[in-house]
Protein backbone atom coordinates (compact mmCIF):
# COMPACT_ATOMS: atom_id res chain seq x y z
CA UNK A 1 0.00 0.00 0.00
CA UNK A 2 1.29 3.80 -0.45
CA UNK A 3 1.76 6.02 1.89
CA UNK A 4 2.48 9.31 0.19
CA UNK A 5 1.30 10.55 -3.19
CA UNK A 6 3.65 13.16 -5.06
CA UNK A 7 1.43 15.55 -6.97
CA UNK A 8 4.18 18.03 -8.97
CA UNK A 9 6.81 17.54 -5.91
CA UNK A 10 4.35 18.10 -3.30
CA UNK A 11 3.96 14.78 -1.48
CA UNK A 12 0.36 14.23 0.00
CA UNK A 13 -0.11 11.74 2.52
CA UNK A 14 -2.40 8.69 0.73
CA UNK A 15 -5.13 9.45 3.64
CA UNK A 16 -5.61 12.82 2.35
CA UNK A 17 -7.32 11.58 -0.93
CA UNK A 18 -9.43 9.02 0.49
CA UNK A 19 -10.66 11.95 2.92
CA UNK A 20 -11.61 13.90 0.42
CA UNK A 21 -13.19 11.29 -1.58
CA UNK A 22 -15.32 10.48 1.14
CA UNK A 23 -16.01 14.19 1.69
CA UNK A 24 -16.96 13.99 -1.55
CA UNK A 25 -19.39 11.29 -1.30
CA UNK A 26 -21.33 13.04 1.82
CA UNK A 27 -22.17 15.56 -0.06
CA UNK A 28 -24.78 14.28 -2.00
CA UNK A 29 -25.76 11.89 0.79
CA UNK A 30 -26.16 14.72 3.07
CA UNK A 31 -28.77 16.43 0.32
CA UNK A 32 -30.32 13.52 -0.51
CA UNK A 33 -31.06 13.26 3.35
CA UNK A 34 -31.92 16.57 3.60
CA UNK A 35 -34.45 16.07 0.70
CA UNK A 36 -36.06 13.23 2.40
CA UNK A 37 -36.22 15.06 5.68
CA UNK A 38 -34.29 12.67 7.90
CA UNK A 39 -32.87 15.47 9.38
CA UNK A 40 -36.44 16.25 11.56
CA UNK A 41 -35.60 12.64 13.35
CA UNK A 42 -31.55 13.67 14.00
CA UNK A 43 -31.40 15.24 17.67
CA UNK A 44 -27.63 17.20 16.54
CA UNK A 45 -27.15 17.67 13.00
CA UNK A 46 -23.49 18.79 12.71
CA UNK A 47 -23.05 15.82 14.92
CA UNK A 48 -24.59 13.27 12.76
CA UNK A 49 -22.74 14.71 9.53
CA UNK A 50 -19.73 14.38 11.10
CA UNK A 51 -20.64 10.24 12.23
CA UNK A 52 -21.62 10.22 8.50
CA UNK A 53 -18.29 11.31 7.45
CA UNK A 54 -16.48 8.84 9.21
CA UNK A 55 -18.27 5.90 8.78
CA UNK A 56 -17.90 6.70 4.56
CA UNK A 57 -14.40 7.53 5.06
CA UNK A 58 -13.53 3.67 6.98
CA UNK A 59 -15.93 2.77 4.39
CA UNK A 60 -13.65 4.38 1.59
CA UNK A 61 -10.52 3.41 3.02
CA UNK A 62 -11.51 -0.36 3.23
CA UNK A 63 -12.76 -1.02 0.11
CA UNK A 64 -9.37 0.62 -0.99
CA UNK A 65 -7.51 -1.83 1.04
CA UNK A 66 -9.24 -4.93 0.11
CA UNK A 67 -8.75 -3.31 -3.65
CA UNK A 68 -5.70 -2.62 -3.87
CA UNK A 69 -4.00 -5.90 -1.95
């Protein structure tokens, strides 16, 4: 597995990019929630974003893993 990624001599750790593709996946998630008003059953919800977040980004990172070995 790699641990850095050089991107025009600027090396960026390999977690960086699977944080931001999970960012990137939340995003619509988060509207499609939003849409469906899920939100009106979450008590805190910065709080639940943020579990959201972190459950696609081991999620993300995984399925990389298991990928890429």
């Amino acid at each position: 597995m790699m641990g850095e990624i050089d991107l025009y001599g600027v090396f960026v750790p390999g977690l960086a990019l699977w944080m931001a593709l999970a960012f990137a996946l939340s995003l619509p998630l988060r509207r499609l929630l939003a849409a469906a008003g899920f939100y009106r059953l979450v008590w805190h919800r910065p709080l639940f974003d943020l579990a959201l977040y972190v459950v696609l980004l081991g999620g993300v990172v995984t399925l990389a893993h298991r990928t890429l070995q």
